[in-house]
PDB file of N, CA and C in Angstrom:
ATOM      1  N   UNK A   1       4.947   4.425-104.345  1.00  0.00           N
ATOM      2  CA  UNK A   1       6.346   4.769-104.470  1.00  0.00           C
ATOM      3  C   UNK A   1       6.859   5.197-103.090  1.00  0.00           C
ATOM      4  N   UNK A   2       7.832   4.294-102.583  1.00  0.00           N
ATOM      5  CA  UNK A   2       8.607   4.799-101.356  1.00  0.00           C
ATOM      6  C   UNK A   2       9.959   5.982-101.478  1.00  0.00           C
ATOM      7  N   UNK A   3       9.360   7.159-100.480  1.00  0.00           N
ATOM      8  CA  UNK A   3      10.443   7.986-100.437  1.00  0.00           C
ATOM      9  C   UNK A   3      11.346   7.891 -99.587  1.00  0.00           C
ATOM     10  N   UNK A   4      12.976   7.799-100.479  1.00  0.00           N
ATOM     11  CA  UNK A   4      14.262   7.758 -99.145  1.00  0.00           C
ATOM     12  C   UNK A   4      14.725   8.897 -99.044  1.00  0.00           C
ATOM     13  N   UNK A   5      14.817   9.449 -97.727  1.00  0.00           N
ATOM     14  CA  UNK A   5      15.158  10.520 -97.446  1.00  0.00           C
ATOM     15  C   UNK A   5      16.929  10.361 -96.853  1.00  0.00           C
ATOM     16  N   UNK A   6      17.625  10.907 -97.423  1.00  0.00           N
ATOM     17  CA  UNK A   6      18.800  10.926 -96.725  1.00  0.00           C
ATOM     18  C   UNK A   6      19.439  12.500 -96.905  1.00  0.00           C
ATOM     19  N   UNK A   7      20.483  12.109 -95.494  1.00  0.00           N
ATOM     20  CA  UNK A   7      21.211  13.701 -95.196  1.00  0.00           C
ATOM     21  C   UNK A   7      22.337  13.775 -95.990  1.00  0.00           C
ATOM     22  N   UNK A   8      22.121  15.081 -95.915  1.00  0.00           N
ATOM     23  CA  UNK A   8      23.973  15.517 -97.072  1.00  0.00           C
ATOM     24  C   UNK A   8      25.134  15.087 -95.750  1.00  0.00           C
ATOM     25  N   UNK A   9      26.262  14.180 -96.631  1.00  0.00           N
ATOM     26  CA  UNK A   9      27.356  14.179 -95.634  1.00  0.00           C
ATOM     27  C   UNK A   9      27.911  15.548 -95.723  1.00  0.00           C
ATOM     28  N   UNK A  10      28.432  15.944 -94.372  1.00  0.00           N
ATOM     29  CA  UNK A  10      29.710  17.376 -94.344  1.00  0.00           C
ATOM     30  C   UNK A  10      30.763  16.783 -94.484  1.00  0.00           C
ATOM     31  N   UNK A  11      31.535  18.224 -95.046  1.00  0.00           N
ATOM     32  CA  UNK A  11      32.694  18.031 -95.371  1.00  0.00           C
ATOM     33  C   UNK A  11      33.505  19.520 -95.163  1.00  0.00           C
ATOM     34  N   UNK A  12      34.300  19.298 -94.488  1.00  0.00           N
ATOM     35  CA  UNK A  12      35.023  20.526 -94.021  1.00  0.00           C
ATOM     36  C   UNK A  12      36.841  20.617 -94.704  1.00  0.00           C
ATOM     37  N   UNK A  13      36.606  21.851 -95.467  1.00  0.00           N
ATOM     38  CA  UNK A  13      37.688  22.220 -96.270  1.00  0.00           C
ATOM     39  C   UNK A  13      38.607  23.167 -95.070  1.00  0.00           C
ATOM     40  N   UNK A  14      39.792  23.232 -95.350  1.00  0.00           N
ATOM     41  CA  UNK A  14      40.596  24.374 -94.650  1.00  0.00           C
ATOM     42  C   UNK A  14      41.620  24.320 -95.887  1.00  0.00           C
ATOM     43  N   UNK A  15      42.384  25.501 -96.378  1.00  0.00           N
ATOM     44  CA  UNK A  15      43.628  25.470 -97.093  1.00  0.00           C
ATOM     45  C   UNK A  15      43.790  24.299 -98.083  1.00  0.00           C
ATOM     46  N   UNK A  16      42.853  24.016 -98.896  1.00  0.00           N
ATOM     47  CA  UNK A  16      42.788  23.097 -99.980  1.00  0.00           C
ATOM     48  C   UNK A  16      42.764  21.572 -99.567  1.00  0.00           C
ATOM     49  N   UNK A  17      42.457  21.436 -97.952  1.00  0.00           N
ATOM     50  CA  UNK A  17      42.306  20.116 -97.560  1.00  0.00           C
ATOM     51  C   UNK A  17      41.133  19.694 -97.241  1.00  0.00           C
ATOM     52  N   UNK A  18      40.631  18.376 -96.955  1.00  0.00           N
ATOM     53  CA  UNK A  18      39.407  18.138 -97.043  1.00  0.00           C
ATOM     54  C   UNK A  18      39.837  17.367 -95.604  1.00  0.00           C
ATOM     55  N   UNK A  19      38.901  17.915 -94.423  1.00  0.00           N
ATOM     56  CA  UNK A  19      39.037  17.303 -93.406  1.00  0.00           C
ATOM     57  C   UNK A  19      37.913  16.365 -92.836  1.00  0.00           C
ATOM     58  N   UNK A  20      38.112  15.121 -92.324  1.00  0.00           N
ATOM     59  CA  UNK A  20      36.868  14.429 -91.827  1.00  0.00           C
ATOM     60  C   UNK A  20      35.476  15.050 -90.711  1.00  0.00           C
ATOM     61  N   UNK A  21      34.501  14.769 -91.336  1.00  0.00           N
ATOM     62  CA  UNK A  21      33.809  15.179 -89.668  1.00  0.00           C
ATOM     63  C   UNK A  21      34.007  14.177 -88.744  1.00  0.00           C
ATOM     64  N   UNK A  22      34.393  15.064 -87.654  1.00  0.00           N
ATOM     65  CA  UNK A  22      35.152  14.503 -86.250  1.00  0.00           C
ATOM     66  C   UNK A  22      33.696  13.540 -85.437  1.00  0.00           C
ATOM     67  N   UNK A  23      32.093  14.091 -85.665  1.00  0.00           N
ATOM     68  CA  UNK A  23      31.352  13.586 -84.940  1.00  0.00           C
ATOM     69  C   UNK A  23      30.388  14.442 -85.216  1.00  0.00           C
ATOM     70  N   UNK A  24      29.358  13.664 -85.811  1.00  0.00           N
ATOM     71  CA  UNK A  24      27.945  14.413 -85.901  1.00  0.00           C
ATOM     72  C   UNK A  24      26.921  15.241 -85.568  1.00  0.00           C
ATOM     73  N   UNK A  25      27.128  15.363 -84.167  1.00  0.00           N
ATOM     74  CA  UNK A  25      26.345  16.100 -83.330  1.00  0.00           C
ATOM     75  C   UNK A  25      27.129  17.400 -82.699  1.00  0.00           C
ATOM     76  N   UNK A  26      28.457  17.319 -83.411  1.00  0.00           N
ATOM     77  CA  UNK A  26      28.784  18.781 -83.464  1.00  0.00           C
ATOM     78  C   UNK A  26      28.930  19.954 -84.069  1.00  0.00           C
ATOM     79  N   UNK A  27      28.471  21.222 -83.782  1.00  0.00           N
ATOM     80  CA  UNK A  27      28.364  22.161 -84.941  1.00  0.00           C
ATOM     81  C   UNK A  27      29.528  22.711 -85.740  1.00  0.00           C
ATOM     82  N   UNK A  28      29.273  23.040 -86.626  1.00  0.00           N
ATOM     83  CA  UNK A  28      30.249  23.213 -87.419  1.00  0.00           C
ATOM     84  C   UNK A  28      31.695  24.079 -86.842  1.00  0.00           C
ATOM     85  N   UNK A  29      31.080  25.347 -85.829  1.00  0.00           N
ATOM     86  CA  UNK A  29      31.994  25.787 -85.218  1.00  0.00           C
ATOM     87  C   UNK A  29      32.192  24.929 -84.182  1.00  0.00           C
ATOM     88  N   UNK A  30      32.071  23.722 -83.768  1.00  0.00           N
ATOM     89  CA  UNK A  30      32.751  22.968 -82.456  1.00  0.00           C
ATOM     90  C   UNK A  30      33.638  22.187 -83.902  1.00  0.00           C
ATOM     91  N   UNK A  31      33.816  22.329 -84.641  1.00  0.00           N
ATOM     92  CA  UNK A  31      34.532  21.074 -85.284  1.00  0.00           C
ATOM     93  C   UNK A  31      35.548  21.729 -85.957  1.00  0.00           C
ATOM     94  N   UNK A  32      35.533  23.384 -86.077  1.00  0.00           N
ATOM     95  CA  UNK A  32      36.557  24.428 -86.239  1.00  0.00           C
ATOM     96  C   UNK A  32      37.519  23.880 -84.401  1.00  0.00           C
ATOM     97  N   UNK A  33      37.129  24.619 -83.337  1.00  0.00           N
ATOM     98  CA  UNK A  33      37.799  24.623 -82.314  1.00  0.00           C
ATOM     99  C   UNK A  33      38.334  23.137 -82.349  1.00  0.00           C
ATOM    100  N   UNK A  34      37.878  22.002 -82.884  1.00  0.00           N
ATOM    101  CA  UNK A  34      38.492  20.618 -82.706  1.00  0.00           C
ATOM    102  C   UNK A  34      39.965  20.589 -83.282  1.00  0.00           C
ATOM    103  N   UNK A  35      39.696  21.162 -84.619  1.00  0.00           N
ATOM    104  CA  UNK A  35      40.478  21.241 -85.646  1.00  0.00           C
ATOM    105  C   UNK A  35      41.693  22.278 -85.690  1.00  0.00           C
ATOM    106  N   UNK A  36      41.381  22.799 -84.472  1.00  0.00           N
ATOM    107  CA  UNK A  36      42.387  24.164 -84.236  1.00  0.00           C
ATOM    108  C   UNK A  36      43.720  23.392 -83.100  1.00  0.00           C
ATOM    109  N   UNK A  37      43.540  22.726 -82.539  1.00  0.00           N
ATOM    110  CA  UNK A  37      44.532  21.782 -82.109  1.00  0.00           C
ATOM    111  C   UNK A  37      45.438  21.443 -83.467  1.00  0.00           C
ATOM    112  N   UNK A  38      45.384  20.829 -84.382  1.00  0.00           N
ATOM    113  CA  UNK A  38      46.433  20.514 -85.571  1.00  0.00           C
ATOM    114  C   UNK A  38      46.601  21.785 -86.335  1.00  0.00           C
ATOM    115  N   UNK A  39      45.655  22.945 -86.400  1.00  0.00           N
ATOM    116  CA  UNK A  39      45.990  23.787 -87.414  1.00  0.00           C
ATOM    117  C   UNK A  39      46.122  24.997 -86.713  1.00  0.00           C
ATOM    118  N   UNK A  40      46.602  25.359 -85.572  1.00  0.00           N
ATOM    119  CA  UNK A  40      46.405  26.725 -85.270  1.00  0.00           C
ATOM    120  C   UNK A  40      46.218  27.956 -85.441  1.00  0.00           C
ATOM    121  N   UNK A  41      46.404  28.032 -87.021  1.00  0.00           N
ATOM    122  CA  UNK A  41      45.453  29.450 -87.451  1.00  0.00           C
ATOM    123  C   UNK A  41      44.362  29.611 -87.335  1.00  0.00           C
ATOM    124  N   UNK A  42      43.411  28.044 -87.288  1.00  0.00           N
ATOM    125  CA  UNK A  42      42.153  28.438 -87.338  1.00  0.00           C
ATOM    126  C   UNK A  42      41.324  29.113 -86.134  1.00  0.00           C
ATOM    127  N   UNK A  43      42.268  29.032 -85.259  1.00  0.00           N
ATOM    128  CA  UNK A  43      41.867  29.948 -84.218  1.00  0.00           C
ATOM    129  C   UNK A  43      41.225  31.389 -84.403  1.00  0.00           C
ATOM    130  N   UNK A  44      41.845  31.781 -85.415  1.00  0.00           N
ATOM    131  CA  UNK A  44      41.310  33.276 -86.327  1.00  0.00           C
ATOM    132  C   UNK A  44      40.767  32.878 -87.276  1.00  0.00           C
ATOM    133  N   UNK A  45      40.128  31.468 -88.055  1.00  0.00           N
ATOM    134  CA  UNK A  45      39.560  31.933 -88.520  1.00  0.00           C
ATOM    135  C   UNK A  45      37.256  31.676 -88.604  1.00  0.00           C
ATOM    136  N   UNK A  46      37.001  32.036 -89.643  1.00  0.00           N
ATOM    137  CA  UNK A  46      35.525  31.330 -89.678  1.00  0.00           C
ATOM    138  C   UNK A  46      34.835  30.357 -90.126  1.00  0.00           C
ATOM    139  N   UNK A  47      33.942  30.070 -90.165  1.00  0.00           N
ATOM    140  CA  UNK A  47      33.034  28.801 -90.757  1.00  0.00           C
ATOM    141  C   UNK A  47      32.309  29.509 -92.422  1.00  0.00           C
ATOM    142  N   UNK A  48      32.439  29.518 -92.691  1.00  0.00           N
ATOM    143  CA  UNK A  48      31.321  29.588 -94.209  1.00  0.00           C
ATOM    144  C   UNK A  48      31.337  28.329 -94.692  1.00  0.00           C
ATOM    145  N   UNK A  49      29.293  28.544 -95.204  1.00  0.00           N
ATOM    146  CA  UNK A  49      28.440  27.343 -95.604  1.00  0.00           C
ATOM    147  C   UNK A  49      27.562  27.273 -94.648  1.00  0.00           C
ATOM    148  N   UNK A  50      26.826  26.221 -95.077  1.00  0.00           N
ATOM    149  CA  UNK A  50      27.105  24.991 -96.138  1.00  0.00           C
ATOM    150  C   UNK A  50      26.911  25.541 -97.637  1.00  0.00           C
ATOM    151  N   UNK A  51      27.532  25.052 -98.196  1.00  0.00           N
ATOM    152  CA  UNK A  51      27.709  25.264 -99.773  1.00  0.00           C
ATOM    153  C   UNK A  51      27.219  23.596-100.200  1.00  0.00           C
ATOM    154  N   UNK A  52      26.155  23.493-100.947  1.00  0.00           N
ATOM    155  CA  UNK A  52      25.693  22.084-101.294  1.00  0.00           C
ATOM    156  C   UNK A  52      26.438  21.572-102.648  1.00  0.00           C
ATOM    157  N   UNK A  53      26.905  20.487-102.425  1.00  0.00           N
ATOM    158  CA  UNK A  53      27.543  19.951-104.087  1.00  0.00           C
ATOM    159  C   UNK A  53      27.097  18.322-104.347  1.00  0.00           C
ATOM    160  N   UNK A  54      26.310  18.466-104.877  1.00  0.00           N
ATOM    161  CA  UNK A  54      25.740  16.675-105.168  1.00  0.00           C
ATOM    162  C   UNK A  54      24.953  16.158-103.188  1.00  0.00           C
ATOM    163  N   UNK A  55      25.809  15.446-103.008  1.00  0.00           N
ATOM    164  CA  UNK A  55      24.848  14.682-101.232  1.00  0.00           C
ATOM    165  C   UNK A  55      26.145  15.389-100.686  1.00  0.00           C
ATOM    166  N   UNK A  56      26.635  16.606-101.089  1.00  0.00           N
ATOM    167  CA  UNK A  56      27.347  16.579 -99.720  1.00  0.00           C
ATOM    168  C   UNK A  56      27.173  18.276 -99.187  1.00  0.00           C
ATOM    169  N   UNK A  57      27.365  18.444 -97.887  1.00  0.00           N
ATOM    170  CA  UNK A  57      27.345  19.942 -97.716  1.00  0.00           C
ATOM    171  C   UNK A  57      28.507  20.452 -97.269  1.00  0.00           C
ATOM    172  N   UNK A  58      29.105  21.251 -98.077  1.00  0.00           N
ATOM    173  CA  UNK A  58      30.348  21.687 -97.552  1.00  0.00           C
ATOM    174  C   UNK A  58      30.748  23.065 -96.779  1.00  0.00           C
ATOM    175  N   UNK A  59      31.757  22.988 -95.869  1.00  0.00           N
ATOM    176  CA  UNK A  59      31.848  23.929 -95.027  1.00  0.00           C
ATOM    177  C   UNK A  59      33.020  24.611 -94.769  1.00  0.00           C
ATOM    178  N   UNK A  60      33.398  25.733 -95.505  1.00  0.00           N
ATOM    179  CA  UNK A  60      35.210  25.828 -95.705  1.00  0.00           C
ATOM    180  C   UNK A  60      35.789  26.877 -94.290  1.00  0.00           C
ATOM    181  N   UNK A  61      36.498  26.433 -93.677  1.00  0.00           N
ATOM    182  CA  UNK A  61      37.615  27.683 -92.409  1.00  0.00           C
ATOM    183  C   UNK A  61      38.237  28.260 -92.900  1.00  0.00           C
ATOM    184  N   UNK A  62      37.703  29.673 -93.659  1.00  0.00           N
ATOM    185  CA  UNK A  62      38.543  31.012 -93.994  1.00  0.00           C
ATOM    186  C   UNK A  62      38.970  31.837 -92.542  1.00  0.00           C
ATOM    187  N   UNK A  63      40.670  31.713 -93.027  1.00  0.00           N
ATOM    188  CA  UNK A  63      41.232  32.680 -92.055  1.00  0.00           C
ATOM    189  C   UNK A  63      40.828  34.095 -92.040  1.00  0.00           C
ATOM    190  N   UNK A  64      40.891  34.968 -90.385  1.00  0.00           N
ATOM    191  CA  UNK A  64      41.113  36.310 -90.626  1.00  0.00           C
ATOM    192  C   UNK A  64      41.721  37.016 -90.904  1.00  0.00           C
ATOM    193  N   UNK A  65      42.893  36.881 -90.593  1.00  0.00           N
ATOM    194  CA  UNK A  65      44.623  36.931 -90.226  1.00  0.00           C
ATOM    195  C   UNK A  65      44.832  37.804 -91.424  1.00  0.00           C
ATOM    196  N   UNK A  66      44.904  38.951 -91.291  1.00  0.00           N
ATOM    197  CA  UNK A  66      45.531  39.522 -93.076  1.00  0.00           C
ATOM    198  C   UNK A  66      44.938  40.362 -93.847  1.00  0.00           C
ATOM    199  N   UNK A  67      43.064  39.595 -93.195  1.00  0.00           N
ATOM    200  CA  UNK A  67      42.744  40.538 -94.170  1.00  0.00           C
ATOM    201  C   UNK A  67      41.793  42.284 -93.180  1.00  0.00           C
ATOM    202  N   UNK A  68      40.985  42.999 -93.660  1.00  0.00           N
ATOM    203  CA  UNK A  68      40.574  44.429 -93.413  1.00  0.00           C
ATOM    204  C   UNK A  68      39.631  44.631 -93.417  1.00  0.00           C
ATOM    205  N   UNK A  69      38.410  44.952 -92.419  1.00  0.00           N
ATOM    206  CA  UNK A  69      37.003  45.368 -93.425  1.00  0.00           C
ATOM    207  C   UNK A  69      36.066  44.397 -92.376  1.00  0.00           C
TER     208      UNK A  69
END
């Protein structure tokens, strides 16, 4: 029996959108700073994840902006 090994695609959420990965070999926070050009809040905010759902790993940009603690 041959084993196929394959990687979870990412997938990066911000504000209920699902954004493409820009390029593979960048980390999740280089693909926040990419993404901060069109969205400029994300300048404040973070990376959380990966959160796994079926083959994919997801990675959502919660803002800081607002909140305390």
């Amino acid at each position: 029996m041959a084993l196929d090994i394959r990687g979870l695609k990412r997938v990066f959420r911000y504000n209920g959108k699902e954004l493409k990965d820009p390029n593979k070999s960048m980390s999740p926070e280089d693909v926040l700073q990419f993404y901060s050009g069109s969205y400029p809040e994300l300048t404040t905010s973070n990376v959380h994840g990966p959160r796994v759902e079926k083959d994919k790993a997801i990675y959502e940009f919660k803002t800081t902006v607002g909140t305390k603690g």
